[in-house]
Protein backbone atom coordinates (compact mmCIF):
# COMPACT_ATOMS: atom_id res chain seq x y z
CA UNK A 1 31.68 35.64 78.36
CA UNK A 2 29.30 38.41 77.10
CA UNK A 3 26.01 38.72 77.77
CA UNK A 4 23.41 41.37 76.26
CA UNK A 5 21.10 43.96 78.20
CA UNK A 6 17.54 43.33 77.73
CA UNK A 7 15.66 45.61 79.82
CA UNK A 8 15.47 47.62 83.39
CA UNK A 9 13.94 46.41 85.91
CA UNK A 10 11.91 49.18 88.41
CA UNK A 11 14.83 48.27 90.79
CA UNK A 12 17.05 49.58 88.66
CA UNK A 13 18.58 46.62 87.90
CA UNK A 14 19.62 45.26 84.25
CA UNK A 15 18.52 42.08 82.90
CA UNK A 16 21.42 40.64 80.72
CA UNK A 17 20.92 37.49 78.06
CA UNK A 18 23.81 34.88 77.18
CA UNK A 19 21.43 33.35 74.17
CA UNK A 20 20.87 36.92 72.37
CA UNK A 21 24.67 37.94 72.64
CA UNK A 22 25.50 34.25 71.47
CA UNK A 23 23.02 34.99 68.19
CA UNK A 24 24.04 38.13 67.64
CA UNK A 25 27.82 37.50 67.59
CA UNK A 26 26.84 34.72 65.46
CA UNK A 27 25.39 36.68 62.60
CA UNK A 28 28.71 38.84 62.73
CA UNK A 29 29.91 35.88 62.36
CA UNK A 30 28.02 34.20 59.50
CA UNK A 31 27.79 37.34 57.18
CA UNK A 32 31.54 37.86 57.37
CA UNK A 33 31.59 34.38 55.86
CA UNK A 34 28.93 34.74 53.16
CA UNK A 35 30.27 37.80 51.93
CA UNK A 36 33.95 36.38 51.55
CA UNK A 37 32.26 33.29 49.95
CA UNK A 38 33.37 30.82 53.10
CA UNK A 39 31.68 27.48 54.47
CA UNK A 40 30.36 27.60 57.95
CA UNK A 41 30.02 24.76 60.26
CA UNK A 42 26.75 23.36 61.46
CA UNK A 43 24.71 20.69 62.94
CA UNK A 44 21.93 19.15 61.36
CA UNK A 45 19.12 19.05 64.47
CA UNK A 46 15.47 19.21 63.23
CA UNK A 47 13.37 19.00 60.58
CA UNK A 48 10.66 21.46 59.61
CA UNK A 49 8.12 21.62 56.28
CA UNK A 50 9.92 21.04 53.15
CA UNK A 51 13.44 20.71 54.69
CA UNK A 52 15.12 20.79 57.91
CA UNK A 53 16.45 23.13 60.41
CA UNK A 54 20.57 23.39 61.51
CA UNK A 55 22.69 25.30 64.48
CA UNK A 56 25.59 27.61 62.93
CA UNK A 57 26.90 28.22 66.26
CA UNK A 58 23.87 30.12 67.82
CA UNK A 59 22.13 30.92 65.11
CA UNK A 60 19.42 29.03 63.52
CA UNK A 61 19.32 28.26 59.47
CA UNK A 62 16.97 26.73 56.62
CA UNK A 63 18.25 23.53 54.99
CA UNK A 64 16.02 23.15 52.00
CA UNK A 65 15.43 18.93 51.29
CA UNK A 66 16.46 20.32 47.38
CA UNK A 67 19.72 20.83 48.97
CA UNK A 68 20.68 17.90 51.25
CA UNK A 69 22.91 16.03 48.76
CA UNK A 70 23.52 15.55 45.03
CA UNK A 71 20.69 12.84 44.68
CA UNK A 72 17.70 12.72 46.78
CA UNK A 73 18.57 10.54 50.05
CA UNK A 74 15.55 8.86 51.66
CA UNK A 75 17.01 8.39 55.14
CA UNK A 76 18.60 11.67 56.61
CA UNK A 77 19.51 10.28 60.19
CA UNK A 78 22.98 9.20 59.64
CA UNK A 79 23.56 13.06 58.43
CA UNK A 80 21.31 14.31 62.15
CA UNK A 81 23.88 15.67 65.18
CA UNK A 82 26.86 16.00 63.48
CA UNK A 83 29.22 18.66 62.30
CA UNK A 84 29.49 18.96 58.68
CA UNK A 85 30.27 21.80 56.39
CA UNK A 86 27.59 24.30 54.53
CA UNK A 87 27.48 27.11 52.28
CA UNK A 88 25.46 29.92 52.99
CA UNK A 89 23.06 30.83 50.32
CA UNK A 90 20.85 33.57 51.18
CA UNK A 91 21.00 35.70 54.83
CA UNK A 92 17.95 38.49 55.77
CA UNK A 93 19.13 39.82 59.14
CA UNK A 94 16.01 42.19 59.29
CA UNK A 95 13.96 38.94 59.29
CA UNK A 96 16.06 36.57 60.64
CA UNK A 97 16.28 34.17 57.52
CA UNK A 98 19.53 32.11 56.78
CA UNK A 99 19.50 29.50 53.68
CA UNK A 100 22.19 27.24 53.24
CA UNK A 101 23.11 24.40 51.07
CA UNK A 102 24.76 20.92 51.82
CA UNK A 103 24.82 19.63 48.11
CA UNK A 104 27.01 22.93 46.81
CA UNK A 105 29.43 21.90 49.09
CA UNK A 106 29.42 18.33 47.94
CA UNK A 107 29.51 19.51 44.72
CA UNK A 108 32.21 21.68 44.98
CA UNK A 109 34.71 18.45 46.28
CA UNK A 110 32.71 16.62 43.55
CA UNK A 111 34.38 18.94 40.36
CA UNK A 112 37.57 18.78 42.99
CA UNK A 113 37.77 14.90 42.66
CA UNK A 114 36.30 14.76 39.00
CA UNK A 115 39.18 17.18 37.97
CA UNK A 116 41.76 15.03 39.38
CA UNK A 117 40.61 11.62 38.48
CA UNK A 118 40.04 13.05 34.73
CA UNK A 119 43.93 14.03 34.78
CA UNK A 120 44.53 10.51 35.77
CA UNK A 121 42.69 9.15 32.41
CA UNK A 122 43.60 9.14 28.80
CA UNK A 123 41.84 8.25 25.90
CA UNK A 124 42.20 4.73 24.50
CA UNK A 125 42.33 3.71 27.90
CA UNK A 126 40.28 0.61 29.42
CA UNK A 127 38.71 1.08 32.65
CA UNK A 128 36.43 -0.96 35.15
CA UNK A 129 33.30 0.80 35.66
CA UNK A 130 29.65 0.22 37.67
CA UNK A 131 26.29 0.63 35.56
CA UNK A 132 24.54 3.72 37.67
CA UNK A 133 21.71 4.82 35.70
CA UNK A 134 20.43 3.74 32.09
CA UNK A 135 18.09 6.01 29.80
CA UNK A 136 17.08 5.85 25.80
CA UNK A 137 20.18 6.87 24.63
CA UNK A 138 22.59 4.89 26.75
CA UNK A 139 24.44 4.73 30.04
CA UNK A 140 25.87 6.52 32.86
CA UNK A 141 29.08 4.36 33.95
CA UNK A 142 30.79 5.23 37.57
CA UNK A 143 34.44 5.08 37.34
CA UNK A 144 34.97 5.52 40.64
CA UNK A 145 34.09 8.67 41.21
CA UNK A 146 33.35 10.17 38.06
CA UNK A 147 31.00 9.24 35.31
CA UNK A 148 30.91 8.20 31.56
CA UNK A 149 28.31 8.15 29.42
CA UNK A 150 28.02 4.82 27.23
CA UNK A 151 26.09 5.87 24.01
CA UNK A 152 23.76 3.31 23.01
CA UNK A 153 25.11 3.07 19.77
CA UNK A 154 29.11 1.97 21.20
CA UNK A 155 27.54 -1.12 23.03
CA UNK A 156 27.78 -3.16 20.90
CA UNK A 157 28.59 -3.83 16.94
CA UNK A 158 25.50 -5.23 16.73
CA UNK A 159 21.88 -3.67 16.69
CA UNK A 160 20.61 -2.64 20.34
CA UNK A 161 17.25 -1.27 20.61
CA UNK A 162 17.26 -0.04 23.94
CA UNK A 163 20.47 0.18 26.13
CA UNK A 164 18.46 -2.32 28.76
CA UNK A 165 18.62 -5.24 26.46
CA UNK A 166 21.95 -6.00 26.87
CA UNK A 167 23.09 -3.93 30.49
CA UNK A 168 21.51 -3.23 33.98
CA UNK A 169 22.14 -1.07 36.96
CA UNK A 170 24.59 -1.63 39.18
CA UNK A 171 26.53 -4.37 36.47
CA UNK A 172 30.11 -4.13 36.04
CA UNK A 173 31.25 -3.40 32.83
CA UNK A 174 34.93 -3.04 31.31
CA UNK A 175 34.75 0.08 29.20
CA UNK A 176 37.16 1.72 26.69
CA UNK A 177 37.70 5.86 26.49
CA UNK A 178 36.92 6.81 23.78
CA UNK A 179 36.68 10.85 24.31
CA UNK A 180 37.35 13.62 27.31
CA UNK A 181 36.37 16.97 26.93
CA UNK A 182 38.62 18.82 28.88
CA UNK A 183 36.77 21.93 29.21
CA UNK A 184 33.42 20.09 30.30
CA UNK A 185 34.41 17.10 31.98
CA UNK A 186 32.48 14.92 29.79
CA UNK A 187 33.72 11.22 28.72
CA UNK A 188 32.41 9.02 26.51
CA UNK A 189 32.72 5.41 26.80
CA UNK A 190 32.57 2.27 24.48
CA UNK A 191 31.98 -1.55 24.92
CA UNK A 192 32.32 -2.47 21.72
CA UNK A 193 35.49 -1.11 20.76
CA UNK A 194 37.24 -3.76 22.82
CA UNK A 195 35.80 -6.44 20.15
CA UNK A 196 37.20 -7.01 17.08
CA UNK A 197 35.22 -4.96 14.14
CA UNK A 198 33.48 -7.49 12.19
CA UNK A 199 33.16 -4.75 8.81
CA UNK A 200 37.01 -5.49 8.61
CA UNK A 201 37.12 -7.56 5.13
CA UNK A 202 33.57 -7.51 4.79
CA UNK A 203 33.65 -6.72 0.95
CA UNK A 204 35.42 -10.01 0.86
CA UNK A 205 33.52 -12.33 2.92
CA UNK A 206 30.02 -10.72 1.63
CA UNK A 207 30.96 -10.41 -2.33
CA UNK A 208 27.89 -9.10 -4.54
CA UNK A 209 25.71 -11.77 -5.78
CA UNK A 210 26.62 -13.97 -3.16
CA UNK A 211 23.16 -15.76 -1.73
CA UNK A 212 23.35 -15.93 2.60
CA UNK A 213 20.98 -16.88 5.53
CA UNK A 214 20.68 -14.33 7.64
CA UNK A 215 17.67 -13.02 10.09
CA UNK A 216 15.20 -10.69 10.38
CA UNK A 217 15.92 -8.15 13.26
CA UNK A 218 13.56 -5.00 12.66
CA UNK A 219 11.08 -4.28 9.82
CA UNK A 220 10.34 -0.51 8.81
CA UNK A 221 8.39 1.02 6.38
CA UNK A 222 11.38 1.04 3.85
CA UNK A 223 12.28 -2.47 4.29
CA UNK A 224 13.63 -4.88 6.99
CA UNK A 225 16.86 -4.91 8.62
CA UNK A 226 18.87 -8.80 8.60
CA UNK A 227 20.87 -9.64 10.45
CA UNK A 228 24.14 -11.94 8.59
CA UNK A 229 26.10 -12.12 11.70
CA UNK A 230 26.71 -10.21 14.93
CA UNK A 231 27.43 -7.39 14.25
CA UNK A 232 26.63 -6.92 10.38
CA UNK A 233 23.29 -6.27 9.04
CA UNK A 234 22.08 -5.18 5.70
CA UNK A 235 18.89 -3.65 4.66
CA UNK A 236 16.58 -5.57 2.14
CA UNK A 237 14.78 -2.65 1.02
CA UNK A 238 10.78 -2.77 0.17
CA UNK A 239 11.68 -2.75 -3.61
CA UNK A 240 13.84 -6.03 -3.64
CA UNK A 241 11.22 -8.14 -1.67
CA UNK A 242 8.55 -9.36 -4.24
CA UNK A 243 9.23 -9.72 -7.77
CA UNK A 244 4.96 -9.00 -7.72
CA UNK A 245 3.57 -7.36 -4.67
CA UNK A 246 4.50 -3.93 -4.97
CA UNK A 247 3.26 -0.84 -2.64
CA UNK A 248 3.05 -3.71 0.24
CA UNK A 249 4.16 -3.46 3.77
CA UNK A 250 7.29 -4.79 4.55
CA UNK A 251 5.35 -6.58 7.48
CA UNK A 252 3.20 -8.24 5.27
CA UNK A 253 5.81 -10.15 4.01
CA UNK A 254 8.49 -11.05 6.66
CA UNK A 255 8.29 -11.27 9.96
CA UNK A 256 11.05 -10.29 12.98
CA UNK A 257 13.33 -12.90 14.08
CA UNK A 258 12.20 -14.77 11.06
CA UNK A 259 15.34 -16.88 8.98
CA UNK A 260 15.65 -15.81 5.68
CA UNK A 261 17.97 -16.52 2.42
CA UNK A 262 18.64 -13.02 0.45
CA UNK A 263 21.48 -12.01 -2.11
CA UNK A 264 24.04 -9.51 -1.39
CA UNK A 265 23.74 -6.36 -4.24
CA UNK A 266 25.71 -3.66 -2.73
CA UNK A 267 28.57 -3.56 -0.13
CA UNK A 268 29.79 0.22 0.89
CA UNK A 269 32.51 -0.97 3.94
CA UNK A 270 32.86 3.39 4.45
CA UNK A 271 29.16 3.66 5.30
CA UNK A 272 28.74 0.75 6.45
CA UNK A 273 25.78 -0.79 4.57
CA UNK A 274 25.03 -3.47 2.82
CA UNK A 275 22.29 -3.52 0.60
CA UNK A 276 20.19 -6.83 0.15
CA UNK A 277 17.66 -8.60 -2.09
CA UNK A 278 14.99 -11.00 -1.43
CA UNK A 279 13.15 -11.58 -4.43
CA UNK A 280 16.78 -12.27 -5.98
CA UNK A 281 16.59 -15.53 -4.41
CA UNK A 282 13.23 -16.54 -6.41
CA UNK A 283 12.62 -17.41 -9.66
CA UNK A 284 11.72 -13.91 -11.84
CA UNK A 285 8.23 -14.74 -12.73
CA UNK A 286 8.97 -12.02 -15.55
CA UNK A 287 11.83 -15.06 -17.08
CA UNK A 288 10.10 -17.85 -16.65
CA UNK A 289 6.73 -16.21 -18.27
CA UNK A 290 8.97 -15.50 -21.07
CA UNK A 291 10.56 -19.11 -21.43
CA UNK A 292 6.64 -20.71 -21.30
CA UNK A 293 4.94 -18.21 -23.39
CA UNK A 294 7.49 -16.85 -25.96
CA UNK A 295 6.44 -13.95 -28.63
CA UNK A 296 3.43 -15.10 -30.81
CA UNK A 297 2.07 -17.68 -28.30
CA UNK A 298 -1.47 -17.34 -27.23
CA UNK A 299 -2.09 -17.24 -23.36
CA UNK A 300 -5.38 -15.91 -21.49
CA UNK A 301 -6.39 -14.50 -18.40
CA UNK A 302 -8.83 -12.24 -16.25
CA UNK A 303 -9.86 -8.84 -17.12
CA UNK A 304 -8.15 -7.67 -13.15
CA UNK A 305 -8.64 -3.78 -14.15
CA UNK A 306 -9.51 -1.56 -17.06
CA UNK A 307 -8.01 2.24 -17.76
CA UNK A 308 -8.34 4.92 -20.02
CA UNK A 309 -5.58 3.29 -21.93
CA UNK A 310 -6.05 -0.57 -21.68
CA UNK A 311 -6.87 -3.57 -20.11
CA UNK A 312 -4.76 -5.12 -17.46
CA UNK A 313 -4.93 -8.98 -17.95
CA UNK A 314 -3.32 -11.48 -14.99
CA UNK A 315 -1.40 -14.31 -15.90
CA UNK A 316 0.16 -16.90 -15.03
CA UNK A 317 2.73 -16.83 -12.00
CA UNK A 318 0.88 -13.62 -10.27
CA UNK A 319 2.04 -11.26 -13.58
CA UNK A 320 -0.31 -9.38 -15.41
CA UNK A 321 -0.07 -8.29 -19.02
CA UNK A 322 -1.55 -5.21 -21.01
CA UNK A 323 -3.86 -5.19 -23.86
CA UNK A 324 -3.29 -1.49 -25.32
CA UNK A 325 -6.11 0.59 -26.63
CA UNK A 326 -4.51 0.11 -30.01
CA UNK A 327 -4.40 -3.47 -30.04
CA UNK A 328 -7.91 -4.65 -29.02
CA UNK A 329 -9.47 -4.54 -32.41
CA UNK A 330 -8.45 -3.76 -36.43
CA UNK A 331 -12.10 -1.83 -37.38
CA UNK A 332 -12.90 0.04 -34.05
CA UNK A 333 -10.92 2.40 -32.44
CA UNK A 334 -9.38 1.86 -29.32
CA UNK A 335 -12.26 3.88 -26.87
CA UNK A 336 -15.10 2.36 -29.15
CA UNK A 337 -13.52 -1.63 -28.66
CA UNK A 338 -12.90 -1.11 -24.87
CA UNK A 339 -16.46 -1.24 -24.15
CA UNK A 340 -17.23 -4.50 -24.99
CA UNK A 341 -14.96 -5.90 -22.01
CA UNK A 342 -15.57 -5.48 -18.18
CA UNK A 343 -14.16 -6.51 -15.20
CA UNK A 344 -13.66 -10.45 -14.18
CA UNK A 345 -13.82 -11.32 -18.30
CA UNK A 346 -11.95 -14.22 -19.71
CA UNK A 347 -9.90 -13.22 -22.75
CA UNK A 348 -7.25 -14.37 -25.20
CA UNK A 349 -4.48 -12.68 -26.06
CA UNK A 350 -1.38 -12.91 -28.02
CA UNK A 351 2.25 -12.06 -26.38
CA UNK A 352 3.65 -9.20 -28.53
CA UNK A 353 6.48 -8.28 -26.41
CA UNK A 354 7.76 -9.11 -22.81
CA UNK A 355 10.42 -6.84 -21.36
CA UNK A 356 12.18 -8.30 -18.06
CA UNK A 357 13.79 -5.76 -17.44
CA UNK A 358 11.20 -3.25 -16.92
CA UNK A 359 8.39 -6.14 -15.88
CA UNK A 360 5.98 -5.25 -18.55
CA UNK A 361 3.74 -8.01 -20.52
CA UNK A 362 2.77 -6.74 -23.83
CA UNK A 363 -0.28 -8.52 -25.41
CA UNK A 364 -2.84 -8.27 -28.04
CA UNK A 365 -6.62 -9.18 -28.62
CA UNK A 366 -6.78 -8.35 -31.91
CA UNK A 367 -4.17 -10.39 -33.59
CA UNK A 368 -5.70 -13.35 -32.48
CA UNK A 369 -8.01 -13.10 -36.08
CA UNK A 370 -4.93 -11.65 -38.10
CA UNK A 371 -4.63 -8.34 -40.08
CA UNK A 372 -7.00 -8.18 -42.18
CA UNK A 373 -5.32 -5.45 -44.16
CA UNK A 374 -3.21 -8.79 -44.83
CA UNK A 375 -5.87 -10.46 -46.25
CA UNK A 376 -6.67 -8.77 -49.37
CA UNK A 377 -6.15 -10.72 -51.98
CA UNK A 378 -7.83 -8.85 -55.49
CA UNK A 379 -8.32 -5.98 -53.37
CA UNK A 380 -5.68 -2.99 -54.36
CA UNK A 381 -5.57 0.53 -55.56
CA UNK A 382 -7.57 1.05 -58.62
CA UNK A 383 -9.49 -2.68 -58.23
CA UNK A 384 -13.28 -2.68 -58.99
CA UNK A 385 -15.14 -4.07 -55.99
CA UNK A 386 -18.40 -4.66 -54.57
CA UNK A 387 -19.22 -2.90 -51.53
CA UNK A 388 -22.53 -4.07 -48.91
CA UNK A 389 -23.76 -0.37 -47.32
CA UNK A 390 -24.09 -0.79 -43.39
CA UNK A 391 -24.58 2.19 -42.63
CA UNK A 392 -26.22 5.47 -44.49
CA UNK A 393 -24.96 9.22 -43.05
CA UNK A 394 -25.64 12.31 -44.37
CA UNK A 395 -21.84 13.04 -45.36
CA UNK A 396 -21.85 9.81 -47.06
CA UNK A 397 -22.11 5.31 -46.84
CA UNK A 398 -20.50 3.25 -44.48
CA UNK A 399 -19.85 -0.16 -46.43
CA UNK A 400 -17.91 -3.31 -46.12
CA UNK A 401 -15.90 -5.04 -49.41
CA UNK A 402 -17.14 -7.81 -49.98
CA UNK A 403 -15.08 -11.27 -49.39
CA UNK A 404 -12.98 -9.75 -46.87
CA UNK A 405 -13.55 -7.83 -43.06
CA UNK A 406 -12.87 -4.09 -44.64
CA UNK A 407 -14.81 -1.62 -44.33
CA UNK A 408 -14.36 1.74 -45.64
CA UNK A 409 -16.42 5.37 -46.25
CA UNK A 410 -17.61 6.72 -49.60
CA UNK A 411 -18.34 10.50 -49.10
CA UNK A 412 -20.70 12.10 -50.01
CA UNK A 413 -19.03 13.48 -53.28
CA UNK A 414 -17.90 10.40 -54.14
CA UNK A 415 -21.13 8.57 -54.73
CA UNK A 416 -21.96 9.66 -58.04
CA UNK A 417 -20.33 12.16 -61.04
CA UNK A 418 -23.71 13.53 -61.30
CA UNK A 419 -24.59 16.05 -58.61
CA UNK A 420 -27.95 15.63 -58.70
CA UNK A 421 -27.69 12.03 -57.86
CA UNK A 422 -24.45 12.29 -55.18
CA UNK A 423 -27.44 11.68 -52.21
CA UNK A 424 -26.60 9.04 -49.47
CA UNK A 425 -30.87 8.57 -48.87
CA UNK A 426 -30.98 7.34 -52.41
CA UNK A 427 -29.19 3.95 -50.73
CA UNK A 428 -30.35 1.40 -48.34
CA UNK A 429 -28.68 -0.42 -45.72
CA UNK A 430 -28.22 -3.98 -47.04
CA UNK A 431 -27.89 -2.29 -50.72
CA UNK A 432 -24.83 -3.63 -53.19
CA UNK A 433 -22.96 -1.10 -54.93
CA UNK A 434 -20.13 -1.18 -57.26
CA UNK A 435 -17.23 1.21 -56.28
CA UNK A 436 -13.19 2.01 -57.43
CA UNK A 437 -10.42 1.61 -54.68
CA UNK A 438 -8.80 5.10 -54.68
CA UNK A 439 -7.06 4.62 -51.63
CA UNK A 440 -4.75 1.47 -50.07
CA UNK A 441 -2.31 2.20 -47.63
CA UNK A 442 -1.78 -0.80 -45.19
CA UNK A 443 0.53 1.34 -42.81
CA UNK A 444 -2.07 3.78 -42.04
CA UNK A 445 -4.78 1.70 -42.75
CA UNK A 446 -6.62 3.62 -44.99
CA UNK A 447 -8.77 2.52 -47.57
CA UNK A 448 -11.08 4.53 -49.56
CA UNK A 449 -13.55 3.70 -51.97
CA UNK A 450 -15.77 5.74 -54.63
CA UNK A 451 -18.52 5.28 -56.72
CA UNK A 452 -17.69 8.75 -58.92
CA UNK A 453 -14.23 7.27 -59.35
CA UNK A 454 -15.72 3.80 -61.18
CA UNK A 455 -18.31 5.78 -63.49
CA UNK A 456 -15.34 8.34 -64.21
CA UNK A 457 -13.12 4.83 -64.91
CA UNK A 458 -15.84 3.07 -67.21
CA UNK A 459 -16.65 6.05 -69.26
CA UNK A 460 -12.78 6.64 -70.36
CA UNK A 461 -12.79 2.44 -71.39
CA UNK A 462 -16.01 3.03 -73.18
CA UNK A 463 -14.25 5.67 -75.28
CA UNK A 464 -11.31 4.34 -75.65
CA UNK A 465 -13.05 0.85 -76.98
CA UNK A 466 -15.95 2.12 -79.02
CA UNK A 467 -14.38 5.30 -80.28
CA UNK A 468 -13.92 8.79 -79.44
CA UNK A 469 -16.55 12.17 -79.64
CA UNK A 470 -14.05 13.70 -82.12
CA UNK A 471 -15.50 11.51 -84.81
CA UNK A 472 -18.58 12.43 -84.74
CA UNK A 473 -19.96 10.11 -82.18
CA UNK A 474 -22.37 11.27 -79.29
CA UNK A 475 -21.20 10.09 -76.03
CA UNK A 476 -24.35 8.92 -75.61
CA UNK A 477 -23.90 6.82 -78.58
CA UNK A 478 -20.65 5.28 -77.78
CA UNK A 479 -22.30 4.67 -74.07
CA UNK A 480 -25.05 2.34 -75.81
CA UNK A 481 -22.10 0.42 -77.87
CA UNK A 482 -20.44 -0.41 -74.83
CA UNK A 483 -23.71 -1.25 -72.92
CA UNK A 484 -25.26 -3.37 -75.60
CA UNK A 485 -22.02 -5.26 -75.86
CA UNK A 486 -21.82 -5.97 -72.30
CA UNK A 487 -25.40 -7.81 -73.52
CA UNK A 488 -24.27 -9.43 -75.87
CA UNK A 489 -21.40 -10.61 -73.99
CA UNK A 490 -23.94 -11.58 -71.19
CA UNK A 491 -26.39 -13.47 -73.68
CA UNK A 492 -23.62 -15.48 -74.89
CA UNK A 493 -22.58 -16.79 -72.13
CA UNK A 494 -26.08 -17.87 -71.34
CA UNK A 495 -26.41 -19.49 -74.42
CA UNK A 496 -23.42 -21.31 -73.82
CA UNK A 497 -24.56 -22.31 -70.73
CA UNK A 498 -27.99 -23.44 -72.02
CA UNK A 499 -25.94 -26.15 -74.45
């Protein structure tokens, strides 16, 4: 037994102490172990602030509660007064500090165990397993001493939100291998691979254009998942809802959990995805518009909006139609015409075109009166006819031809031969005029008119009827033969008419 001397007393005698000799030749002890990298024995026998105190065979250590055990244990007593292994983790003789740690140790037989059990396990293999912990992305599965994780998405074939839907802690579960990492340790796990795959001959149970009930398991902003059986969904996407509400919110028109019919359109087995269609299962409002109203047919509706290049009309069976710019009247132009209609009007409209495919509704307002190009009967290129001035402009008369609904413009130039007397202020609104048609053209609608072009016109008949200057006429003189027998011709006819 040694003992240590302490101090002398005035006797001369020495004072010697067992519990210093037994510390010292304990930290000889315990730093030859921590340098070689060795456990020491100890005894768990106090606890202290923020962990707990243990004997190393005469010297006293720090067991931090951090390092007790893997996971945090509430109750510590069981562990109290008993010899158990530790690992020394930090030693200050100058201050008399020792740190040690339970958990490395436990750790260290942990990897021990893990290793071996992992050698002892193949993939493919199916395994009984306990549920110990669930998070967001799955499940950590004990299999007896080593753990698997259970991805959320090998559950199950069909769609699992959250891991907790379907599992809980402390369930048993059989599980499937689906992976080991040898150099980490790490397994993955699967549930569903011990089920059959229901994608196995889905192209043939699900063929395109095939109409199936299915429900409504989660609705995104690019469309709503159904659900056809366990297992297999398909995505109706926001496009193939609503043959008319477009830009809407998928959750404005179905609901979850909610049965629905839909079509199949698109079946990809390698990506698993099946595309599906909603509004396929409706009547297309864009067909049956076109089987009650064909081409020609006159329908009408409200004025719902109005842009810089039309007027959007709505119909009958929630479709709207489109009056062009072009097509709202014959005389005005397009910019001029829209400004007669607003907002909430009635109208009438013809059905020029309807195209199904790209769900436009063509219509027109103006061919509800007719061309009236088409109606010109008497009225052609180089026809005399009698024009009513509407309006008077500097550059020249807007008139309309009588009989029909033309108008056209005589410049300025045009409305005499004589300079002198080619002055729009000289005519009144109201005012009849005689003019020439120098212009027809019915696919540019163009028709121009002149007053210059009529004298010009008369003059060369005159000649041509009552002679010519070359023989000595004046043209003044064959002028007055071709006036006075216009009276003539006039005063005859009243005579005939006054027997």
């Amino acid at each position: 037994m040694q003992y240590t001397l302490l101090t002398s007393t005035t006797l001369g005698l020495a004072v010697l102490s067992r519990d210093k000799a037994r510390r010292e030749e304990a930290w000889a002890r315990l730093e030859a172990s921590f340098e070689a990298n060795e456990r020491v024995e100890g005894v768990i026998f106090g606890r202290v602030k923020g962990g707990f105190t243990v004997d190393l065979g005469g010297a006293v250590a720090f067991l931090p509660g951090s390092q007790v055990d893997i996971r945090p244990i509430r109750d510590v007593t069981p562990l109290m007064n008993i010899d158990q292994p530790f690992q020394i983790l930090k030693m200050d003789k100058r201050r008399g500090n020792i740190v040690v740690s339970r958990r490395a140790i436990m750790e260290e037989t942990r990897a021990e165990q893990r290793s071996e059990l992992v050698q002892n396990l193949a993939e493919g293999q199916v395994v009984d397993g306990v549920v110990k912990n669930i998070t967001d992305y799955g499940a950590f599965v004990d299999l007896g001493g080593i753990d698997g994780l259970l991805h959320v998405t090998d559950v199950s074939w069909k769609r699992v939100n959250h891991p907790s839907d379907v599992l809980s802690v402390g369930q048993s579960v059989k599980v499937q291998i689906i992976k080991i990492n040898p150099e980490t340790q790490r397994i993955s796990l699967g549930m569903k691979q011990l089920e059959k795959d229901p994608w196995e001959g889905v192209e043939a149970k699900y063929p395109v254009d095939m109409k199936v009930a299915g429900r409504v398991t989660n609705i995104t902003d690019y469309g709503a998942f159904v659900e056809l059986e366990e297992g297999i969904e398909g995505l109706v996407h926001v496009s193939e809802m609503s043959w008319t509400k477009k830009n809407v919110h998928p959750g404005k028109i179905l609901s979850t959990s909610q049965e629905i019919e839909v079509q199949v359109l698109e079946v990809d087995p390698v990506k698993r995805r099946i595309s599906l269609g909603l509004k396929q299962t409706q009547d297309n409002p864009w067909e049956s518009f076109a089987e009650r109203f064909p081409v020609g047919e006159t329908v009408e509706g409200e004025v719902k909006n109005i842009t810089e290049f039309g007027l959007f009309i709505g119909l009958d069976g929630d479709v709207d139609g489109m009056v062009h710019l072009s097509d709202l009247d014959w005389s005005k132009s397009g910019e001029e015409a829209i400004q007669d209609y607003n907002k909430g009007d009635m109208v009438k409209a013809v059905v020029l075109d309807v195209d199904m495919e790209k769900e436009r509704i063509s219509l027109g307002i103006k061919q509800l009166d007719g061309d009236p190009m088409e109606k010109t009967e008497g009225v052609k290129k180089g026809a005399t006819v009698t024009c009513e001035v509407t309006e008077v402009q500097d550059s020249g008369l807007e008139v309309k031809i009588a009989g029909s609904d033309l108008t056209a413009f005589i410049r300025r130039g045009d409305l005499a031969r004589d300079r002198s007397e080619q002055r729009p202020e000289r005519f009144a609104v109201g005012e009849k005029v005689d003019a020439r048609i120098t212009q027809f053209d019915k696919t540019n609608r163009k028709i121009s008119v002149s007053i210059k072009a009529l004298e010009i016109a008369e003059e060369k008949a005159a000649v041509a009827q009552y002679g010519s200057s070359d023989s000595g006429a004046s043209l003044g003189d064959i002028l007055g033969a071709a006036l006075k027998a216009k009276d003539d011709d006039n005063g005859d006819v009243a005579g005939e008419d006054k027997s």
